[in-house]
N, C-alpha and C. Protein backbone atom coordinates (compact mmCIF):
# COMPACT_ATOMS: atom_id res chain seq x y z
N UNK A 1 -23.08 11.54 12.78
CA UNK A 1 -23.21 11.60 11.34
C UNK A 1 -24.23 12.67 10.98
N UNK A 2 -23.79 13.60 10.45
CA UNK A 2 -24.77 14.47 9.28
C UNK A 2 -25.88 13.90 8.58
N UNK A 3 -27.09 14.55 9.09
CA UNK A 3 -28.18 14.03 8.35
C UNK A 3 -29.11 15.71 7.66
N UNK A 4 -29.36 15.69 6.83
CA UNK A 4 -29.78 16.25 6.13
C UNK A 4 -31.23 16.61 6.35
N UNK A 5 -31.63 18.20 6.76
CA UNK A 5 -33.14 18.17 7.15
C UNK A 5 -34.07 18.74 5.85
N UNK A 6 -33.60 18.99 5.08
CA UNK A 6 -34.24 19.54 3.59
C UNK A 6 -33.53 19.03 2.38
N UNK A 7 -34.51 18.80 1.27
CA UNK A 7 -34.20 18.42 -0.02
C UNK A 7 -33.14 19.19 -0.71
N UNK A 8 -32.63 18.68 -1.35
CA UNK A 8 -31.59 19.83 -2.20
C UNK A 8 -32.49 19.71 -3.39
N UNK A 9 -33.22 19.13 -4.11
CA UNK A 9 -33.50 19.19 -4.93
C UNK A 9 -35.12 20.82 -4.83
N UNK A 10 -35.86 20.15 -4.47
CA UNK A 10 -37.39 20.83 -4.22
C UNK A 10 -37.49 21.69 -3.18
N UNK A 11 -36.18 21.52 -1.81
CA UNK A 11 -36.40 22.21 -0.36
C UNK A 11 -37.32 21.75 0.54
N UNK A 12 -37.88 20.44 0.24
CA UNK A 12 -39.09 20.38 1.25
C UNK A 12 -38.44 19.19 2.71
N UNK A 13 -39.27 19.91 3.55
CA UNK A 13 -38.75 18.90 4.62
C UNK A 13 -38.75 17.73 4.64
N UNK A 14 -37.67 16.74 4.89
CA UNK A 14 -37.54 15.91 4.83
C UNK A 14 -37.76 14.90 6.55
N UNK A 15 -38.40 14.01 5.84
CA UNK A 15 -39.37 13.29 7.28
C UNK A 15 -37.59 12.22 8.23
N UNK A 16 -37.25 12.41 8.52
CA UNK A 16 -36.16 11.31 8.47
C UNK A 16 -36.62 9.89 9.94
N UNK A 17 -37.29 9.15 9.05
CA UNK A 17 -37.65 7.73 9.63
C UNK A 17 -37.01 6.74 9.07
N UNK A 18 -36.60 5.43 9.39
CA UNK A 18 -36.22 4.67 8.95
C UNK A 18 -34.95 4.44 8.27
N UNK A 19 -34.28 3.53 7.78
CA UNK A 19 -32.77 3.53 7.60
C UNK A 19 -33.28 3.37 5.82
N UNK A 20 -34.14 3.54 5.70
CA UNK A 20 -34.18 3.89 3.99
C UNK A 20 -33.60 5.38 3.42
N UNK A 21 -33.89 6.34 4.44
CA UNK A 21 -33.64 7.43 4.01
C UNK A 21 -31.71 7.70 3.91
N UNK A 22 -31.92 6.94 4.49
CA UNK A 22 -29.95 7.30 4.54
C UNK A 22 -29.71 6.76 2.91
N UNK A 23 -30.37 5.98 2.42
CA UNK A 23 -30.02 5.16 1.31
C UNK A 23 -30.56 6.92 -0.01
N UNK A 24 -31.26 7.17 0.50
CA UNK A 24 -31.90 8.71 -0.56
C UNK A 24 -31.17 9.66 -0.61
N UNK A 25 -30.09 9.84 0.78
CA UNK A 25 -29.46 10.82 0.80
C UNK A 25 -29.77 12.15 1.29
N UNK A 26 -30.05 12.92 0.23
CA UNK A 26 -30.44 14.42 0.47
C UNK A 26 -31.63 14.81 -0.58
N UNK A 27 -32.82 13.95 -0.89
CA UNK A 27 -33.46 13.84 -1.43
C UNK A 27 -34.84 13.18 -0.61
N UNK A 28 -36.06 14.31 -0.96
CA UNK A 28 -37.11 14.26 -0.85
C UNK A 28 -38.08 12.42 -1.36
N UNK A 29 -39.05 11.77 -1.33
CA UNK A 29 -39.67 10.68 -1.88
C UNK A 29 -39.82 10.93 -3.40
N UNK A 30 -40.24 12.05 -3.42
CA UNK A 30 -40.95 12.48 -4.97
C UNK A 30 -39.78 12.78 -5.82
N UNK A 31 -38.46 13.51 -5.20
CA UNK A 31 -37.47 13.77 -5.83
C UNK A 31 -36.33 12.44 -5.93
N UNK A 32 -36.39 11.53 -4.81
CA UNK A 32 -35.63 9.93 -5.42
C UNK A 32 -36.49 9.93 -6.38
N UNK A 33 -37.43 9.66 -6.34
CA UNK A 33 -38.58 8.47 -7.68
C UNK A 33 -37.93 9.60 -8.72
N UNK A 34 -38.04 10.39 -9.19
CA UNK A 34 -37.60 10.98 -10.20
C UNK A 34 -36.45 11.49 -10.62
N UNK A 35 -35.34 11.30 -9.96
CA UNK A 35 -34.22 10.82 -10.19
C UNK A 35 -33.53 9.41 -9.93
N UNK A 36 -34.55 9.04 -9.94
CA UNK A 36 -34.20 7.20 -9.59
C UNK A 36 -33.50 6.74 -11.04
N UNK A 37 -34.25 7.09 -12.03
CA UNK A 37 -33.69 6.33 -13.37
C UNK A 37 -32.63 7.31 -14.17
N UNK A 38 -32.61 8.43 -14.00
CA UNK A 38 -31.48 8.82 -14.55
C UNK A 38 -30.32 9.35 -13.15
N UNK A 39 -30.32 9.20 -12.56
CA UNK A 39 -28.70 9.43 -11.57
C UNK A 39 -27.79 8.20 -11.66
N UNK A 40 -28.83 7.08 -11.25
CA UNK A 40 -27.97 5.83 -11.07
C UNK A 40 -27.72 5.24 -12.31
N UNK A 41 -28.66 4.91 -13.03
CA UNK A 41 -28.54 4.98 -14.37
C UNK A 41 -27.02 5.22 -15.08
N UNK A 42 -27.06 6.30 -15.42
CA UNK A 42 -25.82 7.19 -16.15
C UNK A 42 -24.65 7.17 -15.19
N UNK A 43 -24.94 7.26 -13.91
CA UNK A 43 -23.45 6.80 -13.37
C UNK A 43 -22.92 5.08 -13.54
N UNK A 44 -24.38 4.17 -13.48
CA UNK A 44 -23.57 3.22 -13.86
C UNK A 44 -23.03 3.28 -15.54
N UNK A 45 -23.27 3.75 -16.12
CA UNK A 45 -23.25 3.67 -17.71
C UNK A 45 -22.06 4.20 -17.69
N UNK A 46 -22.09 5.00 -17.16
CA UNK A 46 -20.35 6.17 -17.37
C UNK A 46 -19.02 5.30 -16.69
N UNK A 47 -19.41 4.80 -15.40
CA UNK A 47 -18.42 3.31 -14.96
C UNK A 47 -18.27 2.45 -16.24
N UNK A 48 -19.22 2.09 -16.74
CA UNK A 48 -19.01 0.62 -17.36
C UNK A 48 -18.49 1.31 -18.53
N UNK A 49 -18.41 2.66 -18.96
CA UNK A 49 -17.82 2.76 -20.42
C UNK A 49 -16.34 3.35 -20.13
N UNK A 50 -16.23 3.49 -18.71
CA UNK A 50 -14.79 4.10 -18.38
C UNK A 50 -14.32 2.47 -18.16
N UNK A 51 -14.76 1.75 -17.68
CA UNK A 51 -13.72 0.11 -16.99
C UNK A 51 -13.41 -0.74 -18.66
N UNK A 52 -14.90 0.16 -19.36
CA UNK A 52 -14.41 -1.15 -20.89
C UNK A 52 -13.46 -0.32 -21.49
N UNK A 53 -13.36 1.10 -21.38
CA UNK A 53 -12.19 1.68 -22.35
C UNK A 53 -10.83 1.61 -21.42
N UNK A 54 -10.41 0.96 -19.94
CA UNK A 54 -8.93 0.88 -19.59
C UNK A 54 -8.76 -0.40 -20.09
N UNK A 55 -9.91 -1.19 -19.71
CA UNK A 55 -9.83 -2.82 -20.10
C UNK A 55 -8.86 -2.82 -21.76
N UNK A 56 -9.82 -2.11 -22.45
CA UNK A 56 -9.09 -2.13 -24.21
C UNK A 56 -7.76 -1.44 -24.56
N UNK A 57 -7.93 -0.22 -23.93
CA UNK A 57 -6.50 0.38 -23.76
C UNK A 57 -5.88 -0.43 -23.31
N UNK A 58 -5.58 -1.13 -22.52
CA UNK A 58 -4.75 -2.36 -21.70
C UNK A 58 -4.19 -3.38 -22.41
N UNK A 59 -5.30 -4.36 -23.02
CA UNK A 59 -5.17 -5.58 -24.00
C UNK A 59 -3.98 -4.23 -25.09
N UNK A 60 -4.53 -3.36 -26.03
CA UNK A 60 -4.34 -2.67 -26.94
C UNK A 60 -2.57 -2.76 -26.76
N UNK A 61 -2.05 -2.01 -25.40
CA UNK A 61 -0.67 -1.37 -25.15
C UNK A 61 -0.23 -3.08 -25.16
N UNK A 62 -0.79 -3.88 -24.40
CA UNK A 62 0.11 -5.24 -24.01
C UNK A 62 1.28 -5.04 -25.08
N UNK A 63 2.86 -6.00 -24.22
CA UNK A 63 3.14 -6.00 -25.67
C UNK A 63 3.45 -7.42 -25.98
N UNK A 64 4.09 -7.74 -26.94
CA UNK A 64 3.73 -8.89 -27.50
C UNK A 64 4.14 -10.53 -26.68
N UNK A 65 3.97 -11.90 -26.80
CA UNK A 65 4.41 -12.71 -25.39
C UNK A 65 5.74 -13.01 -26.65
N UNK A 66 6.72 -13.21 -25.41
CA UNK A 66 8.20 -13.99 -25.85
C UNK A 66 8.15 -14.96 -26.94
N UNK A 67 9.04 -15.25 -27.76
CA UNK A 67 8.68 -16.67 -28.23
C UNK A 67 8.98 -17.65 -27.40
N UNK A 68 8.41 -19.03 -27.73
CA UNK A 68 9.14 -20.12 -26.56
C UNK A 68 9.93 -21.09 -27.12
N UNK A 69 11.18 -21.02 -26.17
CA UNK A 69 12.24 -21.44 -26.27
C UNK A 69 12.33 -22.76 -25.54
N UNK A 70 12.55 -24.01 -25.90
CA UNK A 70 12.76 -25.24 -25.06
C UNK A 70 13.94 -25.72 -25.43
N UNK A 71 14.68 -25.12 -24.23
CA UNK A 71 16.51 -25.88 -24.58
C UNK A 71 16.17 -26.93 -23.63
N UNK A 72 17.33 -28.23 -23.77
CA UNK A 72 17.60 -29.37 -23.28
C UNK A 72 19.07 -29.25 -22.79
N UNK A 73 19.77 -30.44 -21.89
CA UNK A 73 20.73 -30.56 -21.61
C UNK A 73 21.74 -30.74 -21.93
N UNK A 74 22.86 -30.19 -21.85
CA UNK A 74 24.25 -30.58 -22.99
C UNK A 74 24.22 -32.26 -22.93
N UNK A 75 23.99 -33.23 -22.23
CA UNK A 75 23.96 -34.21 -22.27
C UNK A 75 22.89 -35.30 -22.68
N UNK A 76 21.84 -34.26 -23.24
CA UNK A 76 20.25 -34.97 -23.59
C UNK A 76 20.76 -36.17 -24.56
N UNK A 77 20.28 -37.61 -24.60
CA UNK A 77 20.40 -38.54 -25.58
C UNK A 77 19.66 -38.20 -27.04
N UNK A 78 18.59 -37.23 -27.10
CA UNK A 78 18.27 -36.73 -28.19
C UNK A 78 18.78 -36.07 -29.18
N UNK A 79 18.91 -36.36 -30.96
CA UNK A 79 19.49 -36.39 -31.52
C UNK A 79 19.06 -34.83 -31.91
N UNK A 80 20.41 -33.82 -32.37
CA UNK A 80 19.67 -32.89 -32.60
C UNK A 80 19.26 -32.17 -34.23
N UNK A 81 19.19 -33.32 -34.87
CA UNK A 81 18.33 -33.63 -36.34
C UNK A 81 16.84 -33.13 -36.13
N UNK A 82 16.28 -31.96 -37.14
CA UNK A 82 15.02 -31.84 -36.61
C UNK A 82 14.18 -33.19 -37.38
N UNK A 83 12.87 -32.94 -36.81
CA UNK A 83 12.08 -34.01 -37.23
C UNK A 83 11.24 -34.02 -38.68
N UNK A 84 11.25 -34.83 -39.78
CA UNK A 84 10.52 -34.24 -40.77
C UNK A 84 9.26 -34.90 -40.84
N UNK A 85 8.45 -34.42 -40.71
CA UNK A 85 6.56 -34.83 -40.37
C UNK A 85 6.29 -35.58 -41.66
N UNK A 86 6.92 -35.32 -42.90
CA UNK A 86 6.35 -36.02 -44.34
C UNK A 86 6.69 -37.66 -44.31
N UNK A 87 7.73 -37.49 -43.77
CA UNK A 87 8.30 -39.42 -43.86
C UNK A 87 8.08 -40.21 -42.72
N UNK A 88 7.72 -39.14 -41.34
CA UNK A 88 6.95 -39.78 -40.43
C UNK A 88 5.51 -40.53 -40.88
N UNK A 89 4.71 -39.60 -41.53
CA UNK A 89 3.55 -39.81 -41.88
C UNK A 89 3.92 -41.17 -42.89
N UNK A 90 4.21 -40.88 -43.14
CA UNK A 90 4.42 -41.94 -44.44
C UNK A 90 4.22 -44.03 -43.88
N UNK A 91 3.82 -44.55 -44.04
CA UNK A 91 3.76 -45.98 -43.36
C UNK A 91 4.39 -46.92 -44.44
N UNK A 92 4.13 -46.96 -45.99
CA UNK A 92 4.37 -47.19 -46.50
C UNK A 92 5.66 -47.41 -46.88
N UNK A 93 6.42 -46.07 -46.75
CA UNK A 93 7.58 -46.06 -47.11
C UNK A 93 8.56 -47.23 -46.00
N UNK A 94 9.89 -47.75 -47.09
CA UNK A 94 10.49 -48.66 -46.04
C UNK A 94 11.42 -47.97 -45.06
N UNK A 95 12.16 -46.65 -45.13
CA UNK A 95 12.95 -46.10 -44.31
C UNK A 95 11.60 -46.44 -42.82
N UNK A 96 10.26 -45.91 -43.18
CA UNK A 96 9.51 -45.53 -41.83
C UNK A 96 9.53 -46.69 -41.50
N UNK A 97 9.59 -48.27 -42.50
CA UNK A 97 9.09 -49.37 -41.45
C UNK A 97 10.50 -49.50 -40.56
N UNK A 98 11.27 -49.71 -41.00
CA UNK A 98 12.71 -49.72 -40.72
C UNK A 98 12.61 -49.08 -39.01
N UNK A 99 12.36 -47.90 -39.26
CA UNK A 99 12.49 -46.99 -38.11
C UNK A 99 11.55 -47.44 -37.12
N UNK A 100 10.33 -48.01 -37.42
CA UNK A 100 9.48 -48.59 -36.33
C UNK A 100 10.15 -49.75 -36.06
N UNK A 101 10.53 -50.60 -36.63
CA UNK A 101 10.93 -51.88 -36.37
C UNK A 101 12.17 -51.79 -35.09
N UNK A 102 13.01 -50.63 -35.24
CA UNK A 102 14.38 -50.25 -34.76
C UNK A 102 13.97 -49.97 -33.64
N UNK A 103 12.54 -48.91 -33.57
CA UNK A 103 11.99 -48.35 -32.58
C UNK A 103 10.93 -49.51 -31.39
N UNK A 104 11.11 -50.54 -31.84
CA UNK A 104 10.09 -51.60 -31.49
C UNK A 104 11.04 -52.46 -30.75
N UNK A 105 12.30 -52.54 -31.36
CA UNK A 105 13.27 -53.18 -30.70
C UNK A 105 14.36 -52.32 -29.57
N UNK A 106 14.03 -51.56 -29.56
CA UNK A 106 14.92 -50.35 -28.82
C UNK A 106 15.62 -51.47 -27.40
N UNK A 107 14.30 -51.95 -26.74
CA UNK A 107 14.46 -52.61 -26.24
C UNK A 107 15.69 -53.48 -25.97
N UNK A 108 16.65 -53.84 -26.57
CA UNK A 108 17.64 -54.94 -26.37
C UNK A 108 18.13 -55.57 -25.76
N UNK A 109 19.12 -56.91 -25.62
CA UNK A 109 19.33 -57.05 -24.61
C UNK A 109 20.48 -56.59 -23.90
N UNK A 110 20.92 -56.11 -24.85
CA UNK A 110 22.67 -54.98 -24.16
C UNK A 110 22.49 -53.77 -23.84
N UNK A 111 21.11 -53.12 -23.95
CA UNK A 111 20.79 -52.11 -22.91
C UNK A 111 20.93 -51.88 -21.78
N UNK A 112 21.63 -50.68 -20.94
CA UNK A 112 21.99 -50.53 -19.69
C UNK A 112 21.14 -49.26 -19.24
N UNK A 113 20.59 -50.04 -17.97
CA UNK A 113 19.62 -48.37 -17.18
C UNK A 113 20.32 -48.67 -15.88
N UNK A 114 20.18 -47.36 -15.83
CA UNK A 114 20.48 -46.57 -14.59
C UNK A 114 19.64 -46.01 -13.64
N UNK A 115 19.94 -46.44 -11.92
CA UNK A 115 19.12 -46.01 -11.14
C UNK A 115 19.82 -44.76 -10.60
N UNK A 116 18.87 -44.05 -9.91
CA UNK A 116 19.18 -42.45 -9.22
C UNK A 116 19.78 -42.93 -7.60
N UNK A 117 19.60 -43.44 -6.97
CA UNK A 117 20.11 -43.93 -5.91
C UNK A 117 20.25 -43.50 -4.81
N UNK A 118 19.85 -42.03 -4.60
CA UNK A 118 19.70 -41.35 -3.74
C UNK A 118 18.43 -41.57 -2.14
N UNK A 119 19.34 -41.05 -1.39
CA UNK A 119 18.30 -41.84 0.20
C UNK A 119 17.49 -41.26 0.07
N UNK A 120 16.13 -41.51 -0.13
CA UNK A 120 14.59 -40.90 -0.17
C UNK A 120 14.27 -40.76 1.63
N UNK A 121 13.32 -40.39 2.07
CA UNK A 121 12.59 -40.14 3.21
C UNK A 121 12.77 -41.05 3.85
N UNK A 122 12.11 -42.25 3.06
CA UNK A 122 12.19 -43.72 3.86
C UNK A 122 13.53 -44.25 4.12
N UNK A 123 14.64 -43.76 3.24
CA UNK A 123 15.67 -44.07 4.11
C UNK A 123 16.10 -44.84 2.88
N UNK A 124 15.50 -45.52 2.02
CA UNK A 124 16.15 -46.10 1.32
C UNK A 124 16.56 -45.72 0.04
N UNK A 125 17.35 -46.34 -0.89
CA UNK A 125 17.81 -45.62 -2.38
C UNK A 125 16.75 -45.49 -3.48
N UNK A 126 16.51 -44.87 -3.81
CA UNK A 126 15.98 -44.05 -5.05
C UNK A 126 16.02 -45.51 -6.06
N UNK A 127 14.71 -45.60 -6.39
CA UNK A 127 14.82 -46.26 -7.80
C UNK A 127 14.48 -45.73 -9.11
N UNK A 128 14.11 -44.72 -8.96
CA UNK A 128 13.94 -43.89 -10.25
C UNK A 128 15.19 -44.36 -11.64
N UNK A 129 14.29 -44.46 -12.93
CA UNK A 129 16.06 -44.39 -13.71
C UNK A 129 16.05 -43.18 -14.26
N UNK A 130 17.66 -43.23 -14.40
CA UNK A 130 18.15 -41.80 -15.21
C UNK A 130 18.56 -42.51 -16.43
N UNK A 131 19.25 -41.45 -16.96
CA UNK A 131 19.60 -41.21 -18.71
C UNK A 131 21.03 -41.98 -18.51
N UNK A 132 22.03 -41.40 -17.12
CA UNK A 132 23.38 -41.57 -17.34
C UNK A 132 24.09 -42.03 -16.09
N UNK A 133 25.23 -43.06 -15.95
CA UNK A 133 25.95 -43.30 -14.58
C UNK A 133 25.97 -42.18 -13.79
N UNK A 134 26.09 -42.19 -12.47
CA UNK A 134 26.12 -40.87 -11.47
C UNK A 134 25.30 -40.19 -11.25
N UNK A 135 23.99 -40.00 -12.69
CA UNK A 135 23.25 -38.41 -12.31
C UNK A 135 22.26 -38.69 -11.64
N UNK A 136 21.10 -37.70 -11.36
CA UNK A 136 20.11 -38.12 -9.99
C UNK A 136 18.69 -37.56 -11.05
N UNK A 137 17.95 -38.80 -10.35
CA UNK A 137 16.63 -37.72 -10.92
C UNK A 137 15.85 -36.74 -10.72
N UNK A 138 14.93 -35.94 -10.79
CA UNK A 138 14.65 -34.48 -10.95
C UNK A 138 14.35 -34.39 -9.22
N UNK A 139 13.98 -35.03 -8.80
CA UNK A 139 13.57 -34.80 -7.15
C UNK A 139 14.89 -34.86 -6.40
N UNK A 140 16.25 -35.62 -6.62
CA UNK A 140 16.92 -35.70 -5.68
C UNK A 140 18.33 -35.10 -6.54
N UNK A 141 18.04 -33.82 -7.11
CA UNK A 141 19.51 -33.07 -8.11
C UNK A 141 20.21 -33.04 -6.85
N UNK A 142 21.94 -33.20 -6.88
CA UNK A 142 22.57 -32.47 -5.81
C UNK A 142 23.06 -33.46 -4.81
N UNK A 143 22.28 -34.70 -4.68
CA UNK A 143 22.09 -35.47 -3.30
C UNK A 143 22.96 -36.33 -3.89
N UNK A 144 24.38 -37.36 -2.82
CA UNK A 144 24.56 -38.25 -2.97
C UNK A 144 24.20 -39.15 -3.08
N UNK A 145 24.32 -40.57 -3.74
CA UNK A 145 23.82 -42.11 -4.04
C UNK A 145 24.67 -42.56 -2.80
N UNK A 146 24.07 -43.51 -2.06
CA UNK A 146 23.97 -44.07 -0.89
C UNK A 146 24.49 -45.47 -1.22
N UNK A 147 24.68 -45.76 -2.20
CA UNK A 147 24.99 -47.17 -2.83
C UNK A 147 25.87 -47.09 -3.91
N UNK A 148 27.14 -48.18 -4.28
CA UNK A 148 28.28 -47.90 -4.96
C UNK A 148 27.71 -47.64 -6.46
N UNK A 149 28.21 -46.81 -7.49
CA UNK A 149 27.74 -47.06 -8.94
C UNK A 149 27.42 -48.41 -9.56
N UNK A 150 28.17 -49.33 -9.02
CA UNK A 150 28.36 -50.97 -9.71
C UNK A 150 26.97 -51.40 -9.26
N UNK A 151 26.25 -51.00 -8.12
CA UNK A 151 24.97 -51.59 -7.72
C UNK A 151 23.96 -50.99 -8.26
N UNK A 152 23.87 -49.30 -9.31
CA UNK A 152 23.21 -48.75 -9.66
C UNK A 152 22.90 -48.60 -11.24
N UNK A 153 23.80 -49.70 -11.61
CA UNK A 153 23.50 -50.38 -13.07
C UNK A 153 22.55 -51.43 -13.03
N UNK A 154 22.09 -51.33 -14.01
CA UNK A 154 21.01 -52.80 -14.21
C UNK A 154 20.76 -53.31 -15.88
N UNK A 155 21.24 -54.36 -15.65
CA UNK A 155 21.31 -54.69 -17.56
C UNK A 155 20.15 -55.48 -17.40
N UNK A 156 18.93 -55.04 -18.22
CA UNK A 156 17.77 -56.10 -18.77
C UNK A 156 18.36 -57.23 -18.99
């Protein structure tokens, strides 16, 4: 490695002891100390005003995010009436009690669920429920039910 036997700055000989001097470069004691505060200085200053102007240029060009889109399944049980927030809010009104009451009873007793049925790890059928006869739930899409449909109904 190239080591440097005179200052570039002043010309004076340079003593070369110690692994400090590699850190000075090509610079005398008297000539670091007095370029100590403006070399490093202004080069860091000139970095930090070059990284904040790509940073802003950057954000600036982005271009704008997608809107978001949440489609559902041709077969979703959800009605596709949007929702109106004024008559939700509303407690008072009788359509809303109505709708809680309906919603309280959802429950019934001629309700039918459906299990996913599919052989898990352990070997045995899936109890997860689904929405509909046949389909599987999100972990086992694709996989046959291991057990006849008639066993994968369950009426409350």
């Amino acid at each position: 490695m190239h080591r440097p036997n005179f200052c570039v700055e002043c010309g004076q000989r340079l003593a070369l002891t110690g692994w400090r001097t590699r850190l000075k470069g090509n610079l005398c004691n008297t000539c670091a100390y007095r370029m100590r505060n403006s070399g490093s200085a202004r080069t860091l200053a000139m970095i930090a005003v070059i990284v904040l102007s790509a940073f802003g240029l950057g954000r600036w060009l982005r271009p704008a995010p997608p809107p978001l889109i949440i489609q559902r399944a041709a077969n979703s049980p959800l009605p596709d009436l949007p929702v109106n927030p004024v008559s939700a809010a509303r407690s008072g009104d009788e359509k809303g009690n109505a709708a809680s009451k309906q919603s309280a009873n959802s429950g019934s007793v001629d309700d039918v669920v459906y299990l996913c049925g599919a052989r898990t790890q352990k070997g045995t059928p899936c109890r997860r429920r689904v929405h509909f006869a046949g389909e599987r739930c999100y972990q086992h899409k694709g996989m046959p039910a291991i057990v006849p449909l008639e066993k994968l109904t369950v009426k409350k």
